[in-house]
Protein backbone atom coordinates (compact mmCIF):
# COMPACT_ATOMS: atom_id res chain seq x y z
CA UNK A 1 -8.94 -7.06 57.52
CA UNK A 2 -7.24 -3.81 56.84
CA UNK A 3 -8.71 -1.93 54.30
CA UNK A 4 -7.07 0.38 51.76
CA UNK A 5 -8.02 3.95 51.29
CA UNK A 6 -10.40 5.68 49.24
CA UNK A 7 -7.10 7.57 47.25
CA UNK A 8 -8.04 9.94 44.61
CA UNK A 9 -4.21 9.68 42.96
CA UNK A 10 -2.01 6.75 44.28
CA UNK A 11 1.17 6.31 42.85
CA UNK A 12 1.66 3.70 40.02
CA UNK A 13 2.44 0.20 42.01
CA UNK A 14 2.64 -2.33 39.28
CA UNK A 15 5.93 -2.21 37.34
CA UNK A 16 4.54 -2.56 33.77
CA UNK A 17 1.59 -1.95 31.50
CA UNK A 18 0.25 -4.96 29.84
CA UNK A 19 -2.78 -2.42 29.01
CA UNK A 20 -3.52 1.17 27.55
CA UNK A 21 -6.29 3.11 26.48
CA UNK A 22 -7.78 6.56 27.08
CA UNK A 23 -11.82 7.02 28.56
CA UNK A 24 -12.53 9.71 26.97
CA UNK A 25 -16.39 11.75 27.83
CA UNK A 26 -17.39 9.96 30.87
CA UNK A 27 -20.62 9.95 33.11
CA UNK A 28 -20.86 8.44 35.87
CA UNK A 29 -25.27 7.57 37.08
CA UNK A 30 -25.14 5.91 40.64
CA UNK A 31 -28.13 4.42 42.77
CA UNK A 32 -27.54 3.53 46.40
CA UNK A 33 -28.52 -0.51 46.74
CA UNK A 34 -28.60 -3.06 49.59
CA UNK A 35 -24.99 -4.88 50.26
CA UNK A 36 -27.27 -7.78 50.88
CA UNK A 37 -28.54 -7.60 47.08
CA UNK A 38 -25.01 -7.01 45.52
CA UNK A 39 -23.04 -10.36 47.64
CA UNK A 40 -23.92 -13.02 45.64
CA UNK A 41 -23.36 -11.04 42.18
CA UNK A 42 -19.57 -10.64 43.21
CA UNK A 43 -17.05 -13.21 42.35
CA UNK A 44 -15.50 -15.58 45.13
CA UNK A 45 -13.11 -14.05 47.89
CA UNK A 46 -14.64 -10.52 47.48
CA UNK A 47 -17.58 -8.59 49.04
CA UNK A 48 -19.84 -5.32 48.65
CA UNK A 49 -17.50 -2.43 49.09
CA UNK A 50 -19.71 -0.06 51.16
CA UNK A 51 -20.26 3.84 52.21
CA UNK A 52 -22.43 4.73 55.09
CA UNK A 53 -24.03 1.39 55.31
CA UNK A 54 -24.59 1.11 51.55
CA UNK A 55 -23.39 -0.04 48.80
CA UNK A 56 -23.74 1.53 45.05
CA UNK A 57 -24.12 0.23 41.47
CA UNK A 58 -23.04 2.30 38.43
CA UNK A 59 -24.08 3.23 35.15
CA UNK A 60 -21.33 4.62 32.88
CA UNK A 61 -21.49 5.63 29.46
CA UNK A 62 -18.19 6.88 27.58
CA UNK A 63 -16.04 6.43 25.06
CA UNK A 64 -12.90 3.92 24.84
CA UNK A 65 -9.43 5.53 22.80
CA UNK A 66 -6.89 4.30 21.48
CA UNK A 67 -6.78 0.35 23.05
CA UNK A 68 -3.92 -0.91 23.31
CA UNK A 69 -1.14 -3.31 24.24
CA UNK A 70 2.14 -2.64 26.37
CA UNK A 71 4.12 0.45 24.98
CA UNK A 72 2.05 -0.09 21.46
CA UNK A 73 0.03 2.10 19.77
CA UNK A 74 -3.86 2.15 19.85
CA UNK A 75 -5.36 -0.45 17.86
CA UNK A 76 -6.75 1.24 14.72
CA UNK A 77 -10.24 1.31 14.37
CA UNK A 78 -10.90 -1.94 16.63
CA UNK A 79 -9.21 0.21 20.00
CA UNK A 80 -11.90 3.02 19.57
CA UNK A 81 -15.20 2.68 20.71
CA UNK A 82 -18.33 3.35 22.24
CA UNK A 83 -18.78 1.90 25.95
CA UNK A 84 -21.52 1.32 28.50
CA UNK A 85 -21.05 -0.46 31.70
CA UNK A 86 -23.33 -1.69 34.54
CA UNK A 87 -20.91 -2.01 37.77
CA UNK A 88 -20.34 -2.95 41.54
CA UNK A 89 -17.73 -2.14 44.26
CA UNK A 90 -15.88 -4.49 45.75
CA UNK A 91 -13.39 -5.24 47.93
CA UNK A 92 -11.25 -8.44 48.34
CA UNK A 93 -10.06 -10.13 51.38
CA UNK A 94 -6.77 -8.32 51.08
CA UNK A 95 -8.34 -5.03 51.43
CA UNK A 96 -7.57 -4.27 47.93
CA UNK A 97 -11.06 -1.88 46.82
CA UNK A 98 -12.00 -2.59 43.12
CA UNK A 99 -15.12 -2.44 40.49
CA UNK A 100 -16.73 -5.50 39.15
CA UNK A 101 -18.44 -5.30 36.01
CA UNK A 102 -21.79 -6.72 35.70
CA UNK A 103 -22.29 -5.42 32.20
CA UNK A 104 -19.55 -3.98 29.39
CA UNK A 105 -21.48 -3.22 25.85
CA UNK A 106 -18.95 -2.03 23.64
CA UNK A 107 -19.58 -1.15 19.61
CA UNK A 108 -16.66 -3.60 18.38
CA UNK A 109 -16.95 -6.77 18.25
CA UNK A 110 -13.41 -7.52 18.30
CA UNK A 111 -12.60 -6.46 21.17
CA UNK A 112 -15.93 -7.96 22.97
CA UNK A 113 -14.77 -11.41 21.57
CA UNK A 114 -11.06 -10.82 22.81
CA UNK A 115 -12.12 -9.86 26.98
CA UNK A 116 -14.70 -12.78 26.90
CA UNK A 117 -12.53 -14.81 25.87
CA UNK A 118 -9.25 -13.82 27.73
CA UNK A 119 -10.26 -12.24 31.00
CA UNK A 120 -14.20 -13.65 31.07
CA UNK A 121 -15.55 -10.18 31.15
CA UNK A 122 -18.90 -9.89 30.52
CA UNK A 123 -18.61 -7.52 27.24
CA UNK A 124 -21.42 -7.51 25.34
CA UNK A 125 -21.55 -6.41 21.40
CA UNK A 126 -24.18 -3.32 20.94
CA UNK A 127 -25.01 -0.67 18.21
CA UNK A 128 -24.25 2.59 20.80
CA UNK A 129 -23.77 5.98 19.65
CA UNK A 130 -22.09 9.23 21.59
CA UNK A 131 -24.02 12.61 20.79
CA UNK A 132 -22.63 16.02 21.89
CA UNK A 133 -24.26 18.95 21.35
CA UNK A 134 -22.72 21.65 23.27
CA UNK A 135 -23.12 20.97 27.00
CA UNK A 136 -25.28 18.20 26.86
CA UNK A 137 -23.80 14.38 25.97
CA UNK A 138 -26.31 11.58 25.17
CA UNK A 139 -25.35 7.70 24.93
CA UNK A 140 -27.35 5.26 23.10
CA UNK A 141 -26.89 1.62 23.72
CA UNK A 142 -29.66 -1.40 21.93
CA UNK A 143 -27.75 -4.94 22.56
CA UNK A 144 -27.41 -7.18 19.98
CA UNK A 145 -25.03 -10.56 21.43
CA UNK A 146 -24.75 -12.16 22.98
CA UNK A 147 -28.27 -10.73 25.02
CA UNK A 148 -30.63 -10.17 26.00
CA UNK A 149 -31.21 -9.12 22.45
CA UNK A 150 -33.15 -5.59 22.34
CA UNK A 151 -32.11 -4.41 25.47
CA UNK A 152 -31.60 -0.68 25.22
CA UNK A 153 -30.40 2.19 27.45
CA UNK A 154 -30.45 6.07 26.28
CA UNK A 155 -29.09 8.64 28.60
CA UNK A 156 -28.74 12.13 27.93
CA UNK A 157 -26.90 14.61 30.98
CA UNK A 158 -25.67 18.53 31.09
CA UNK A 159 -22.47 19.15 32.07
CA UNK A 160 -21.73 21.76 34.76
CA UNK A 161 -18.85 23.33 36.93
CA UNK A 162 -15.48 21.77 37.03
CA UNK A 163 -15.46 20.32 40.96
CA UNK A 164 -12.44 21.56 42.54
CA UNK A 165 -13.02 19.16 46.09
CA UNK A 166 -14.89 16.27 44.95
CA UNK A 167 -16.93 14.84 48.18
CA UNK A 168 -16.37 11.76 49.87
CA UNK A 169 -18.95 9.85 47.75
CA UNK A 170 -17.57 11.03 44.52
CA UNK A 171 -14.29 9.92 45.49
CA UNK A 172 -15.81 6.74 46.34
CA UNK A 173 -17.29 5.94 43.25
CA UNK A 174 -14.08 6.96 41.06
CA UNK A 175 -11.41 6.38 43.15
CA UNK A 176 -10.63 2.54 41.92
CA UNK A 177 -7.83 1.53 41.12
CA UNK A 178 -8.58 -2.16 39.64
CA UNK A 179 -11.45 -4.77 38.94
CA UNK A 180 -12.12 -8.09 39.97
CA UNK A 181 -13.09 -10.64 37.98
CA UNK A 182 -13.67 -14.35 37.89
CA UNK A 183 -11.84 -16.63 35.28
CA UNK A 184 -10.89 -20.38 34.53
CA UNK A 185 -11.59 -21.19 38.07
CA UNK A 186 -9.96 -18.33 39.91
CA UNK A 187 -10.98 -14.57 41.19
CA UNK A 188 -8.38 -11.92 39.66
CA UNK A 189 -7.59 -8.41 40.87
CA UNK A 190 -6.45 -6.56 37.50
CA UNK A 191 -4.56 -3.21 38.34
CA UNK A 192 -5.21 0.17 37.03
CA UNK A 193 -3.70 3.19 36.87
CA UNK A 194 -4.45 7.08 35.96
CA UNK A 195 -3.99 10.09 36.69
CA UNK A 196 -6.47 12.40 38.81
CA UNK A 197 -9.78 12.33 37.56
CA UNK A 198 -10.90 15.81 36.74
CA UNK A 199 -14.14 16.43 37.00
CA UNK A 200 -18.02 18.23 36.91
CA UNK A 201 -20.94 17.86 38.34
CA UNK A 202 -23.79 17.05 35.68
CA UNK A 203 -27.40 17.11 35.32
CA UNK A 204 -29.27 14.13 34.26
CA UNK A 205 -31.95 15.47 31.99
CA UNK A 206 -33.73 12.01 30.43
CA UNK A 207 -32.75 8.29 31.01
CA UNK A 208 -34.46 5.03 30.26
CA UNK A 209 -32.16 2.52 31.28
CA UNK A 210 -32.87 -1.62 30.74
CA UNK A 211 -29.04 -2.63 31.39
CA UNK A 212 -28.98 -2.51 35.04
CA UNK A 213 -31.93 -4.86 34.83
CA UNK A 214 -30.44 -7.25 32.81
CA UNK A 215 -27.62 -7.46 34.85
CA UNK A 216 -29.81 -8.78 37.69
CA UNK A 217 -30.24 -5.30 39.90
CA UNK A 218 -33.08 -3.76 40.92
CA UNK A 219 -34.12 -1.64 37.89
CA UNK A 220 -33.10 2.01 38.98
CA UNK A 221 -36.11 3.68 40.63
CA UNK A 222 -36.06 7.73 41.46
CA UNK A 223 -32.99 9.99 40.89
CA UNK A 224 -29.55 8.85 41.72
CA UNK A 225 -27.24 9.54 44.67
CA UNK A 226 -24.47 10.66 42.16
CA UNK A 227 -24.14 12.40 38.62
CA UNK A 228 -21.18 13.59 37.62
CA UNK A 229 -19.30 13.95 34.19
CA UNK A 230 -15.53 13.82 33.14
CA UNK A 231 -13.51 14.87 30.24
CA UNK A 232 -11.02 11.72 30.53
CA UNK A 233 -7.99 10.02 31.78
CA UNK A 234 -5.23 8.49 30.23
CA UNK A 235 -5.58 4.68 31.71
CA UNK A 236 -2.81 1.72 31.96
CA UNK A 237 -3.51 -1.66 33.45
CA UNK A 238 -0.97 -3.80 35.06
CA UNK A 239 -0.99 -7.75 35.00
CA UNK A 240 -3.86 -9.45 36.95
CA UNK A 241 -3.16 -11.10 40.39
CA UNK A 242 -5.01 -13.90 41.84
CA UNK A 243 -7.24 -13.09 45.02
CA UNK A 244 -6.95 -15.59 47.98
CA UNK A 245 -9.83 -17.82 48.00
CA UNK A 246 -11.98 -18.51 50.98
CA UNK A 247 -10.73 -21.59 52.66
């Protein structure tokens, strides 16, 4: 199997949107993690994308703008909202690298009903907040459906210098360009596009994290392999694919 490259800005490849939105105020937490622990979290017909024997699982606060369909407009007030995901990398038996999202608490529960119930993702409805205070972001997340109930994350990180050369493992973790997923009986690949990311390298000044827990990882234990921050992207999706299935 020939794998794709780690490309930090591929052209567009699908011919249409069916998806845009701006992430807007990014971090990005990673911990290195066994590929042996992350296998059997991934859907079928994809496996632990890996770097130097390892694989990683992210935690990534921001905020979602604007949501929206095809050419459209944002959704008012239902398209913007606060996000926090728990997520894997992936790759499928195509070569095709991707994320897959353990975790997606979002502030609106309109949109958490609408990806459950069109492309199974797991989004989850939370109270979250977004503080900025200068240099220094903080996200908030306490669950409240579907659950666990309660279950709370609070990170707070100081942004630094813009990176003009990001390294090969910061590239990894932000270079994807889709996500799989598993739905009504199938695995999808659903294609992204954006441009560049820009971005800084952050500190991470406090964090007490219970979301990568509850999405069945090993609860983050010392300082992660990766902090980094970003302003935002403009983001467009393309139509999802099915992945060929192990025979």
């Amino acid at each position: 199997m020939d794998i794709e490259p780690v490309d930090c800005a591929p052209r567009q490849t699908f011919p249409r949107a069916i998806l845009r939105q701006r992430w807007q105020d990014l971090t990005f937490l990673h911990w290195a993690v066994a590929p042996e622990l992350v296998a059997p979290l991934l859907p079928a017909g994809t496996h632990p994308d890996t770097m130097d024997g390892v694989s990683l699982v992210g935690l990534i606060g921001f905020r979602m703008v604007g949501l929206g369909f095809g050419r459209g407009p944002g959704v008012p007030y239902f398209g913007t909202f606060a996000e926090t995901n728990v997520r894997l990398y992936s790759v499928d038996d195509t070569g095709r690298r991707a994320v897959v999202f353990r975790s997606l608490d979002a502030s609106r529960l309109v949109p958490v009903l609408v990806a459950r119930a069109t492309l199974r993702l797991p989004y989850l409805w939370s109270a979250m907040r977004l503080d900025h205070d200068g240099d220094r972001y903080t996200y908030r997340c306490r669950r409240r459906w579907p659950g666990p109930a309660g279950t709370t994350s609070r990170m707070t990180v100081r942004v630094g210098e813009r990176i003009d050369e990001p390294s090969p493992l910061e590239h990894f973790v932000t270079a994807r360009w889709g996500l799989h997923t598993r739905a009504y009986g199938r695995t999808l690949h659903l294609p992204n596009w954006h441009p560049r990311w820009p971005l800084h390298r952050a500190e991470l000044l406090h964090l007490d994290d219970e979301l990568v827990a509850a999405a069945g990882l090993p609860a983050p234990v010392g300082p992660p392999v990766s902090v980094l921050y970003s302003p935002g992207v403009e983001v467009v999706f393309g139509p999802p694919a099915s992945v060929r299935q192990p025979d």
